[in-house]
N, C-alpha and C. Protein backbone atom coordinates (compact mmCIF):
# COMPACT_ATOMS: atom_id res chain seq x y z
N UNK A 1 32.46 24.57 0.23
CA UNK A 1 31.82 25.49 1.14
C UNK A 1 31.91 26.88 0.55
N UNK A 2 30.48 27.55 0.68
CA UNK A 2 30.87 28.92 -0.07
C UNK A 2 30.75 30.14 1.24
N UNK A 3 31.56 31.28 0.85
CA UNK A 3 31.36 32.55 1.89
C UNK A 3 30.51 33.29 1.53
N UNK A 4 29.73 33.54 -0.01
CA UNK A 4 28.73 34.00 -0.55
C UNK A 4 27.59 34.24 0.33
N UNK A 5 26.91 35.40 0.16
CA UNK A 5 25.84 35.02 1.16
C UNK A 5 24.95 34.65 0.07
N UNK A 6 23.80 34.25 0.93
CA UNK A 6 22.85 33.09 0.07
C UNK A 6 21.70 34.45 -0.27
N UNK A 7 21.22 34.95 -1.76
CA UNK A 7 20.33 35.76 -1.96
C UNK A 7 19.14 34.81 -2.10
N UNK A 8 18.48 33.62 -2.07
CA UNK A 8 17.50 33.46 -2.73
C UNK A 8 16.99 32.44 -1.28
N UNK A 9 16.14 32.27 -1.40
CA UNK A 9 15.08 31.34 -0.23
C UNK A 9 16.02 30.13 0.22
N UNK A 10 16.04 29.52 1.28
CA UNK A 10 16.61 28.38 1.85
C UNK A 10 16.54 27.51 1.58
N UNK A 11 15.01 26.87 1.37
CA UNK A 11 14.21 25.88 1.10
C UNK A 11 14.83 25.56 -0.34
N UNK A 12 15.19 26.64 -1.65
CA UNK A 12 15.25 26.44 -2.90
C UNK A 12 16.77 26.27 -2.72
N UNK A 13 17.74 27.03 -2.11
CA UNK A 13 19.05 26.40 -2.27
C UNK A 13 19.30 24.94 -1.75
N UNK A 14 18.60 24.80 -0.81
CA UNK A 14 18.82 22.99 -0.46
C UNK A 14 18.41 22.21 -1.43
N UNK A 15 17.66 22.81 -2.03
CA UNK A 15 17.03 21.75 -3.06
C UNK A 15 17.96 21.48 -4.43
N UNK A 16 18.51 22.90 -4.66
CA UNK A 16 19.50 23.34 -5.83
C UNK A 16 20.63 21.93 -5.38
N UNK A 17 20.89 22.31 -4.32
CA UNK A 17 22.50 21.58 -3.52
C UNK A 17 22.10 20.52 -3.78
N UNK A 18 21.05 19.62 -3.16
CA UNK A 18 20.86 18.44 -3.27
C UNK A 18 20.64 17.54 -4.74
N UNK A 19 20.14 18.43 -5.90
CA UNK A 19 20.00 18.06 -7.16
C UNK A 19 21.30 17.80 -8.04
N UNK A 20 22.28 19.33 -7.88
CA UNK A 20 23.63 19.17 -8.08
C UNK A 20 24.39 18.16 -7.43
N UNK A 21 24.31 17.50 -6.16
CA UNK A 21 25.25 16.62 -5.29
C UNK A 21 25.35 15.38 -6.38
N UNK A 22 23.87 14.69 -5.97
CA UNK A 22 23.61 13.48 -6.62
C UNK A 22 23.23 13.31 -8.16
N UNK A 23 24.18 13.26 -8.77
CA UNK A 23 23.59 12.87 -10.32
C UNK A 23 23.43 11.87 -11.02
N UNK A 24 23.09 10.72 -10.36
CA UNK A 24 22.95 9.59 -10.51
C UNK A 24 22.78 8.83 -9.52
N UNK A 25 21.17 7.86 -9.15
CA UNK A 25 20.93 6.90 -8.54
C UNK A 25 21.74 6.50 -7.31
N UNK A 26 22.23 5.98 -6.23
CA UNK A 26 23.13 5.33 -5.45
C UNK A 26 22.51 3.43 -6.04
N UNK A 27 21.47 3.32 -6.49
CA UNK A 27 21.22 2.23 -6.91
C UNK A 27 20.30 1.89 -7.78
N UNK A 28 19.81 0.64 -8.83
CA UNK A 28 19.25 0.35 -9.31
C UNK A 28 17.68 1.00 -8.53
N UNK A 29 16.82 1.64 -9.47
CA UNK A 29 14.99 1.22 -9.27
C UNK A 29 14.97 0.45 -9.72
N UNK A 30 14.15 -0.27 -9.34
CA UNK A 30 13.16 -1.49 -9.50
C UNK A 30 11.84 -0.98 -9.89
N UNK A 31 11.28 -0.67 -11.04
CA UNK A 31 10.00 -0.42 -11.77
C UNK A 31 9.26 -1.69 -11.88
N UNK A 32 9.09 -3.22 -11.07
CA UNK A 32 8.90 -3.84 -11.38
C UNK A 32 8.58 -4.44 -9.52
N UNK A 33 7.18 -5.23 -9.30
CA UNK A 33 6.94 -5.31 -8.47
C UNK A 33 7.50 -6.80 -8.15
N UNK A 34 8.10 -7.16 -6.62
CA UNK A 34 8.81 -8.28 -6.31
C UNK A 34 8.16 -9.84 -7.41
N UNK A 35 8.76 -10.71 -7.54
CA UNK A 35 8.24 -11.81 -7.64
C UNK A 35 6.68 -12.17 -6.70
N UNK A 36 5.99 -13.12 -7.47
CA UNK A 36 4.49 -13.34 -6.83
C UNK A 36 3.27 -12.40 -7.07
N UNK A 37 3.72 -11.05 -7.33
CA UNK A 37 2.96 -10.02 -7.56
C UNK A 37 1.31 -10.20 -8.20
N UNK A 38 1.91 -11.60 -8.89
CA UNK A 38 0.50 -12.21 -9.95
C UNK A 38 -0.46 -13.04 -9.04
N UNK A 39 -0.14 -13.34 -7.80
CA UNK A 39 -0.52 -14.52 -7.18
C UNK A 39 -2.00 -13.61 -6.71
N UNK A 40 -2.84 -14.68 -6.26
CA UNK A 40 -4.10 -14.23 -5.70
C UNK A 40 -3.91 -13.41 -4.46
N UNK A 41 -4.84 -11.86 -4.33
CA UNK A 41 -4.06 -10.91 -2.77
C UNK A 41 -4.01 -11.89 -1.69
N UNK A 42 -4.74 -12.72 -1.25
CA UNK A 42 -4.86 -13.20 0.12
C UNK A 42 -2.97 -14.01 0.18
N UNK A 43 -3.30 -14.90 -0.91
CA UNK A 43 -1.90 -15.00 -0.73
C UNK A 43 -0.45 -14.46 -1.10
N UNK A 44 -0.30 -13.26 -2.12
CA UNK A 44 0.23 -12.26 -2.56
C UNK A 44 0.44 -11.91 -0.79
N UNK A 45 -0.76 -11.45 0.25
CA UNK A 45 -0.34 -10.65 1.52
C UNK A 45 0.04 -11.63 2.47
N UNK A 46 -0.03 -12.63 2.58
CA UNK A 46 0.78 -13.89 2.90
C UNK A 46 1.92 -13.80 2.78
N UNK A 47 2.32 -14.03 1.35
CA UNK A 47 3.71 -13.95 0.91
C UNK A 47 4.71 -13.04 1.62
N UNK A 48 3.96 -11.54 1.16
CA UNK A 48 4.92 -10.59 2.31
C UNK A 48 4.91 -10.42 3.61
N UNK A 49 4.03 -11.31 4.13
CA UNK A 49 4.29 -10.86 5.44
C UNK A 49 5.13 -12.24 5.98
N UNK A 50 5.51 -13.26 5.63
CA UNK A 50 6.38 -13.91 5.66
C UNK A 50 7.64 -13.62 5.21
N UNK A 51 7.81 -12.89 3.95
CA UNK A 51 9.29 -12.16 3.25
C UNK A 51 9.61 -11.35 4.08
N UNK A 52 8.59 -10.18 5.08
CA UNK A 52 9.11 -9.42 5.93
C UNK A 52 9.17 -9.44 7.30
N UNK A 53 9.32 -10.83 7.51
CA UNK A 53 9.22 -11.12 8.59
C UNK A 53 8.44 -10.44 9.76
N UNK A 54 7.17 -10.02 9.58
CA UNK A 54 6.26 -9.10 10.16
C UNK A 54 4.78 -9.46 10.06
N UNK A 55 4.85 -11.15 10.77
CA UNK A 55 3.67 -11.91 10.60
C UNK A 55 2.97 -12.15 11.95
N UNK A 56 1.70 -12.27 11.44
CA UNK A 56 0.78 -12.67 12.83
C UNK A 56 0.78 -14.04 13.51
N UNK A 57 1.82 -14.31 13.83
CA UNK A 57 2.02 -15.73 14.26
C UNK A 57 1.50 -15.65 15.88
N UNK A 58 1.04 -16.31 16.51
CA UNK A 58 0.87 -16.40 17.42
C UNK A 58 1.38 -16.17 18.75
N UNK A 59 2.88 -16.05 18.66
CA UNK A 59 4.10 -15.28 19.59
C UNK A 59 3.99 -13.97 19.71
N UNK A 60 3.58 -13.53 17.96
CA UNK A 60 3.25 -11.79 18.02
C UNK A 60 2.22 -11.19 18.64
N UNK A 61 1.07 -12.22 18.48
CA UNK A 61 -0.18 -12.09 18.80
C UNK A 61 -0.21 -12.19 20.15
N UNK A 62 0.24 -13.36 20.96
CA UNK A 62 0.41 -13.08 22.49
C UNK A 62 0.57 -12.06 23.20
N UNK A 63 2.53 -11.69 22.69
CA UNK A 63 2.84 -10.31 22.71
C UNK A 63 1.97 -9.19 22.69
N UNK A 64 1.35 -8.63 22.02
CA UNK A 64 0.53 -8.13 21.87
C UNK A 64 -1.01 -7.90 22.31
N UNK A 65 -0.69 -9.03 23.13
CA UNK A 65 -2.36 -9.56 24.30
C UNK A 65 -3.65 -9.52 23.15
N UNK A 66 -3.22 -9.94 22.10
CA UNK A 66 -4.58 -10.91 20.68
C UNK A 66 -5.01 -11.89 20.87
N UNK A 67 -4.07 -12.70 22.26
CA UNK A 67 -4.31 -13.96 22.15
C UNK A 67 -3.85 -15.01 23.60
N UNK A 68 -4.21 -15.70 24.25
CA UNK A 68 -3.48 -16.08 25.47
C UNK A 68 -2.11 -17.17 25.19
N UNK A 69 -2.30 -17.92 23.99
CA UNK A 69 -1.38 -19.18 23.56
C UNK A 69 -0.56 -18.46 22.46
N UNK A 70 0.30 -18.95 22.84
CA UNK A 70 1.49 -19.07 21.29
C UNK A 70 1.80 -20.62 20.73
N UNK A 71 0.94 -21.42 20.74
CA UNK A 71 1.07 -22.56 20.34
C UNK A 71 0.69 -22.48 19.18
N UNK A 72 1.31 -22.86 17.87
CA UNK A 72 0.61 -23.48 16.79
C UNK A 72 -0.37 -25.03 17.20
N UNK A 73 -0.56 -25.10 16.00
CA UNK A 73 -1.57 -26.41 15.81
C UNK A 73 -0.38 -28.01 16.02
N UNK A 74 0.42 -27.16 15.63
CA UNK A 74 1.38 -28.85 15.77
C UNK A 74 2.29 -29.20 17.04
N UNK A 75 1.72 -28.36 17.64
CA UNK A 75 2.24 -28.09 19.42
C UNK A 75 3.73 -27.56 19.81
N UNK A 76 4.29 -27.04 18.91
CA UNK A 76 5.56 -25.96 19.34
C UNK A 76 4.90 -24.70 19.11
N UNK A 77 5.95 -23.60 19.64
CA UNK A 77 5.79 -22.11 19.61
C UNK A 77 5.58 -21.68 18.57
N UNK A 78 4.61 -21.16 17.97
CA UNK A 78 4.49 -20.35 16.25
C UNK A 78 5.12 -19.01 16.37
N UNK A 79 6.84 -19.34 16.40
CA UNK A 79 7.06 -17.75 16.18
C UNK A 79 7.27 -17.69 14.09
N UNK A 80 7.47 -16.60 14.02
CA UNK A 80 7.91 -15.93 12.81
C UNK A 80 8.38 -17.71 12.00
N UNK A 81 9.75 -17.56 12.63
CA UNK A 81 10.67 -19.03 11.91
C UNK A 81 9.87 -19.70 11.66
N UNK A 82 8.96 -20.22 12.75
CA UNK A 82 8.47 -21.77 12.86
C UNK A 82 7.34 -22.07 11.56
N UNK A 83 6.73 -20.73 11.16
CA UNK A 83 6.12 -20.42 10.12
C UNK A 83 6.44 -21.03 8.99
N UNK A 84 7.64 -20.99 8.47
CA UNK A 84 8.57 -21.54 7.42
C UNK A 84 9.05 -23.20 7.78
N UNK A 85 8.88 -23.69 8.89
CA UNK A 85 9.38 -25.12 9.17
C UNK A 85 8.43 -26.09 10.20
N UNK A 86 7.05 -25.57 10.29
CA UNK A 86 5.93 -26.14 10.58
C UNK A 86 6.24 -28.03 10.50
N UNK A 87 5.61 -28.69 11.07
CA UNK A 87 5.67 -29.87 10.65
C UNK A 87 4.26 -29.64 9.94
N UNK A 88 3.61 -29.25 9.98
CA UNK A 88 2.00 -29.41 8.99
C UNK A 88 2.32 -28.72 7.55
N UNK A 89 3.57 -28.36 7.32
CA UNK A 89 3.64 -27.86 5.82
C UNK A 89 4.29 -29.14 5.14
N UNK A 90 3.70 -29.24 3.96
CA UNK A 90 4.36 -30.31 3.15
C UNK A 90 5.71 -30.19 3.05
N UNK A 91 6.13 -28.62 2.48
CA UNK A 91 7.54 -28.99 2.53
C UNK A 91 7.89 -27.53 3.36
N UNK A 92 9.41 -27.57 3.90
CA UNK A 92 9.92 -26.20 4.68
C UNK A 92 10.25 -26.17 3.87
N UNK A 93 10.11 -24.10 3.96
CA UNK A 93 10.65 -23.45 3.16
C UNK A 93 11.53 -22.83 3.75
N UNK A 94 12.36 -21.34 2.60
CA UNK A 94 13.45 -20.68 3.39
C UNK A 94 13.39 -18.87 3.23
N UNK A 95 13.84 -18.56 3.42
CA UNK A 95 13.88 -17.20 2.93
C UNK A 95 14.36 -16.80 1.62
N UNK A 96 14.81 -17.54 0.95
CA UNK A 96 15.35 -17.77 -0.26
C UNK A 96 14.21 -18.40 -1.51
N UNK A 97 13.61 -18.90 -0.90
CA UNK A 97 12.58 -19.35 -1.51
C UNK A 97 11.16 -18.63 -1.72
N UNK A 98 10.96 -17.51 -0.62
CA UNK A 98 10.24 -16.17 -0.39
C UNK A 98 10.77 -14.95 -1.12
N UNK A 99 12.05 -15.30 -1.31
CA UNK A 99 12.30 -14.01 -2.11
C UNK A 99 12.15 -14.37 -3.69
N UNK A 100 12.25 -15.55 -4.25
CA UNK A 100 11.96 -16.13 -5.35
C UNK A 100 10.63 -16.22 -5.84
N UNK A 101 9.65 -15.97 -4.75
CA UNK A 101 8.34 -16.97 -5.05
C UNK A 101 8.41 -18.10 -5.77
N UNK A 102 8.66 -19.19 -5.40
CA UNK A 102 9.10 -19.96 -5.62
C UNK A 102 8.03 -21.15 -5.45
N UNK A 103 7.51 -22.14 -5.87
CA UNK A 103 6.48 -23.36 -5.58
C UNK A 103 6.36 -23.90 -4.21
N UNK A 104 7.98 -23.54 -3.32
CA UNK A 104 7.79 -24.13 -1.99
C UNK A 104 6.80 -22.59 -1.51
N UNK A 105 7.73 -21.51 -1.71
CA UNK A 105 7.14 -20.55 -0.81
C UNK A 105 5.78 -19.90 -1.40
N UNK A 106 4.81 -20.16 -2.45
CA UNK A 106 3.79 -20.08 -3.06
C UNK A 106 2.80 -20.99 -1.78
N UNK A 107 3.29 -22.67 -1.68
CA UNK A 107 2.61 -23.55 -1.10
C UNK A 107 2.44 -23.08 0.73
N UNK A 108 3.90 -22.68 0.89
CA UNK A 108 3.80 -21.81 2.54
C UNK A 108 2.80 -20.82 2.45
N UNK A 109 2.84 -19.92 1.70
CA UNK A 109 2.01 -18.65 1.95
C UNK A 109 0.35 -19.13 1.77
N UNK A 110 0.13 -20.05 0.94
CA UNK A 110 -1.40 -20.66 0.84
C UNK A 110 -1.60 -21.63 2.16
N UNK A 111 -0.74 -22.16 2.66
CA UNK A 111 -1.00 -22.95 4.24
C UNK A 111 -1.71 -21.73 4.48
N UNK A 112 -0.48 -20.59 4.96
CA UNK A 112 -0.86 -19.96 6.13
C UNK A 112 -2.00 -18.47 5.78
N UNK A 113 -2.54 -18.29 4.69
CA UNK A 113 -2.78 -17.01 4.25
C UNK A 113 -4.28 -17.10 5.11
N UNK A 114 -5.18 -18.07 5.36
CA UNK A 114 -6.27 -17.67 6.54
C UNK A 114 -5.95 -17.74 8.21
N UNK A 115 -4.76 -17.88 8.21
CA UNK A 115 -4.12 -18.20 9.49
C UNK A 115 -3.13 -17.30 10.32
N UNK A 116 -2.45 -16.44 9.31
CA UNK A 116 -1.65 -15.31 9.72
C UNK A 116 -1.94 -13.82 9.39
C-alpha cells in the first residue's frame, strides 16, 4: 500500500498495478480450438451444445413455451441427460466422450444435430 499521492490518471495506474501484479498466466492458453473443431458446423454446433450442456431439448423448449411436449421420440422426457442415453442412439454416450470427440460422441451429435 502506498501513501504517495497518485500524480498521473487513474485509469493508467490500475492498469500499471494490474500488469506489475500478474506476471505470468494463472493458467495454460489454449491456442488451439477444443477437439471436433474439423467436424462438419451443423455437427461441430451439435457437439457444443451437448459439451455445454445448453441444448434445445425439448424440456428447454417447453420451459421456454417453444413447445407444448417434452417428450422425445422414444417416449421419456428429452431433458439435457436423456440426450446422451436416448434409447434411439446406437450407442450412449458420456461427457467424457464429448470432451474427447470421440466416435461415440461424433455419432450423438450427428443423431441429434437437425433435432436440437
Amino acid at each position: 500500500m502506498t501513501t504517495e499521492p497518485i500524480n498521473i490518471d487513474a485509469n493508467i495506474r490500475k492498469s500499471e498495478l494490474w500488469r506489475h501484479a500478474v506476471t505470468q498466466p494463472l493458467f495454460d492458453l489454449k491456442e488451439e480450438p477444443p477437439p471436433g473443431s474439423n467436424l462438419p458446423y451443423p455437427t461441430w454446433k451439435s457437439l457444443n451444445r451437448l459439451r455445454s450442456g445448453v441444448s434445445r431439448c425439448k424440456a428447454n423448449l417447453r420451459r421456454w413455451g417453444y413447445t407444448g411436449a417434452a417428450t422425445c421420440e422414444c417416449g421419456e422426457i428429452q431433458t439435457h441427460a436423456h440426450l446422451l442415453t436416448c434409447t434411439e442412439l446406437e450407442h450412449a454416450c458420456t461427457q467424457d466422450d464429448l470432451a474427447q470427440a470421440n466416435e461415440r460422441a461424433i455419432q450423438t451429435a450427428r443423431f441429434w444435430e437437425k433435432k436440437i
